[in-house]
Protein backbone atom coordinates (compact mmCIF):
# COMPACT_ATOMS: atom_id res chain seq x y z
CA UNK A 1 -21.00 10.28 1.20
CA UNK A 2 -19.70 13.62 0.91
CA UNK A 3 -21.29 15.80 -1.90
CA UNK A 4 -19.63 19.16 -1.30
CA UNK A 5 -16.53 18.00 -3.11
CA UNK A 6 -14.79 19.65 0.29
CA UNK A 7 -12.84 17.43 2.86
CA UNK A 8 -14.56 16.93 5.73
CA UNK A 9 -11.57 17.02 8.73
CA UNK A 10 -11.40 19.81 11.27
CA UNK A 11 -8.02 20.93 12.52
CA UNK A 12 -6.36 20.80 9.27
CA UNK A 13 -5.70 24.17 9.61
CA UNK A 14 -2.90 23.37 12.57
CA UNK A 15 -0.85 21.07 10.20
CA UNK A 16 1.06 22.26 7.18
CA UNK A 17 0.48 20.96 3.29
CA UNK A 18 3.97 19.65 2.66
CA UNK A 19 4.71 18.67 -1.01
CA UNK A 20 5.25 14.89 -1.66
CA UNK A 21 8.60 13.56 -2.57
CA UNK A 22 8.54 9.99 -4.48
CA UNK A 23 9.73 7.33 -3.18
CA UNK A 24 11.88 5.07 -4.50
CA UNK A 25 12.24 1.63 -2.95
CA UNK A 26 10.08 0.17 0.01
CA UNK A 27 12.66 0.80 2.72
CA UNK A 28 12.28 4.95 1.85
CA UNK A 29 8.47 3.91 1.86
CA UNK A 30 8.43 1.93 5.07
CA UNK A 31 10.62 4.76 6.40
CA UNK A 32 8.02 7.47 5.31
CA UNK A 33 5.66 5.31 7.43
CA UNK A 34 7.23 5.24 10.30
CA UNK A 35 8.23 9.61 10.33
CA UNK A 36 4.54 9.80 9.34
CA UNK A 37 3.40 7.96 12.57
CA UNK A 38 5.99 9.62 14.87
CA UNK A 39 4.58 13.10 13.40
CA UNK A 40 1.29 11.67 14.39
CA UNK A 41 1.84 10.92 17.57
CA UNK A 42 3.40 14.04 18.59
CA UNK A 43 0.64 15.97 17.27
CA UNK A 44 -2.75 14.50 17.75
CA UNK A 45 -4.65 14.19 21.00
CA UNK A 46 -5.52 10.28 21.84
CA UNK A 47 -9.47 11.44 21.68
CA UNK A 48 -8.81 11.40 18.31
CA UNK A 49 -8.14 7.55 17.78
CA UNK A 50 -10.47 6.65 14.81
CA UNK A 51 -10.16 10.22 13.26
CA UNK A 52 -6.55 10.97 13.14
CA UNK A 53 -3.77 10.32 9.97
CA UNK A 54 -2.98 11.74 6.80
CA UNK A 55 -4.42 13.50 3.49
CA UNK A 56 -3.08 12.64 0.51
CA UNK A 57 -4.00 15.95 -2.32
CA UNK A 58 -3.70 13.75 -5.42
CA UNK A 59 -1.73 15.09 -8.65
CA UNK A 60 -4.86 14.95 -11.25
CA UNK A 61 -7.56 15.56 -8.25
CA UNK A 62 -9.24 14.66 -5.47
CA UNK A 63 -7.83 13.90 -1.58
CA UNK A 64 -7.47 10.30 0.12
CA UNK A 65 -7.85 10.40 3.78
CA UNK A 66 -5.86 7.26 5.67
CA UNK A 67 -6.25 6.10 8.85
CA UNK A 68 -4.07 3.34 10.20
CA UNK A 69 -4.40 1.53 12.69
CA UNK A 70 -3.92 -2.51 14.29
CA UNK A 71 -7.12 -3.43 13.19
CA UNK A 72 -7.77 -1.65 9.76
CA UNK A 73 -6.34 0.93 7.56
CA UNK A 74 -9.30 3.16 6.44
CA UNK A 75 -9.23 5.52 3.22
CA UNK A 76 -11.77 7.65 2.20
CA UNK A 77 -11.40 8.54 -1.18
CA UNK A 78 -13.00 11.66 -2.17
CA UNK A 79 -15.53 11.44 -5.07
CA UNK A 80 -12.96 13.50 -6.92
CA UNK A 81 -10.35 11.29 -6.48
CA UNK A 82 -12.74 7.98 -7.54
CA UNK A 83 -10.13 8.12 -10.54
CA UNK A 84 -7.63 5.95 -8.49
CA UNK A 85 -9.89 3.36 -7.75
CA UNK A 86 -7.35 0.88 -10.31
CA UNK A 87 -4.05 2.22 -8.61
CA UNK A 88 -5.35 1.06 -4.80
CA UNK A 89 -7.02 -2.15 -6.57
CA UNK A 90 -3.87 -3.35 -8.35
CA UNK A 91 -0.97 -2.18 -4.94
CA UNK A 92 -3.77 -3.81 -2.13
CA UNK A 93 -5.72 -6.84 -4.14
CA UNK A 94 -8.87 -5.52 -2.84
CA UNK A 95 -12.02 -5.16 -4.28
CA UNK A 96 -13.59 -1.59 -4.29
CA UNK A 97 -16.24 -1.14 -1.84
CA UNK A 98 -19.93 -0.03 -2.27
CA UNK A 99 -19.13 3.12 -0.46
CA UNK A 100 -16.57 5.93 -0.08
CA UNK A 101 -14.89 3.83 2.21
CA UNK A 102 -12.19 1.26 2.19
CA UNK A 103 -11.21 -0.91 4.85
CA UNK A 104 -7.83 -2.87 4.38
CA UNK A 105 -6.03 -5.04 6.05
CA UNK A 106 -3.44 -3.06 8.42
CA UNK A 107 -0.39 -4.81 6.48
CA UNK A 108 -1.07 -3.45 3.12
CA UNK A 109 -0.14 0.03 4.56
CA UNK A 110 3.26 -0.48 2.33
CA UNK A 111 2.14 -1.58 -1.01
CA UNK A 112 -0.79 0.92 -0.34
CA UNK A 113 1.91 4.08 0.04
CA UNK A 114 4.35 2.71 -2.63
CA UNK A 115 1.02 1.84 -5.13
CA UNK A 116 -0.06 5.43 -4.60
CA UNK A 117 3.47 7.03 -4.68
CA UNK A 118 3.77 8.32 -8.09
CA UNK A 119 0.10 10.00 -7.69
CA UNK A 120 0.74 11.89 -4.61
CA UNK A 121 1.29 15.27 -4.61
CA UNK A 122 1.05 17.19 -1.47
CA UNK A 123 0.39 15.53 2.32
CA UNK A 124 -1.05 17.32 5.33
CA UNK A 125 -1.80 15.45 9.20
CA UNK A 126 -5.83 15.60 10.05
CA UNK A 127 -6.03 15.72 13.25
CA UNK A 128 -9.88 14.55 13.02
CA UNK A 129 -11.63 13.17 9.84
CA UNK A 130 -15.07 11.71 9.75
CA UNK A 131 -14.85 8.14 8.38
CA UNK A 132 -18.53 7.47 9.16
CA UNK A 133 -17.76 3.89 10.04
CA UNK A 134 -19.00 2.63 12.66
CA UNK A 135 -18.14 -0.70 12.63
CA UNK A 136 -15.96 -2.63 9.36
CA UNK A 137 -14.06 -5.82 8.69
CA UNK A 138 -11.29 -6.14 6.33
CA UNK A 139 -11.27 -6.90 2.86
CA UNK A 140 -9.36 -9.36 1.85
């Protein structure tokens, strides 16, 4: 668990902190999703499988990490940010974990993004973030 209150990514330095603008329906969400991947895959080195995706800087504090992927989406959610524990409870149906982590199900990416739209404020790639899992299953 991190207890600096500081992300723990490396290369964030390389992407840019872009400000987040709402979305309004799931088709701008789903195609926010898809950009977001493309901008992925254009940028991050394929050594960087589990460690890659995107930071979400959340309007009343605190960062979420995401990683999707086909087996899981992974979110590590800043003690800082333990404050939106309701918001990804009530878009995913999951329960909250014991840990930092959470480990979805790879097709609540869409409900996750639209649950959490309204909270975002800025986004930034990670080229590498330390999820510290090492092995998961899905909530469901």
């Amino acid at each position: 668990m991190m207890t600096t209150g500081q992300p723990q990514s490396t290369h964030e330095e390389a992407f840019p902190d872009l400000p987040w603008t709402a979305l309004a329906s799931i088709d701008e969400v789903e195609a926010w999703i898809r950009l977001y991947d493309q901008e992925l895959q254009a940028c991050v080195s394929k050594n960087n499988a589990a460690g890659h995706g995107v930071r979400f800087t959340l309007r009343h504090g605190g960062h979420i990490f995401l990683h999707s992927g086909a087996e899981a989406i992974l979110l590590d959610v800043t003690p800082e940010a333990e404050w939106v524990t309701p918001a990804i409870v009530a878009a995913t149906g999951a329960p909250p974990p014991a840990a930092q982590i959470w480990v979805l199900p790879p097709d609540m990416l869409t409900q996750l993004v639209l649950g959490l739209n309204s909270l975002i404020e800025s986004t930034q790639l990670v080229a590498s973030h330390d999820y510290k899992v090492k092995r998961f299953t899905c909530a469901r």
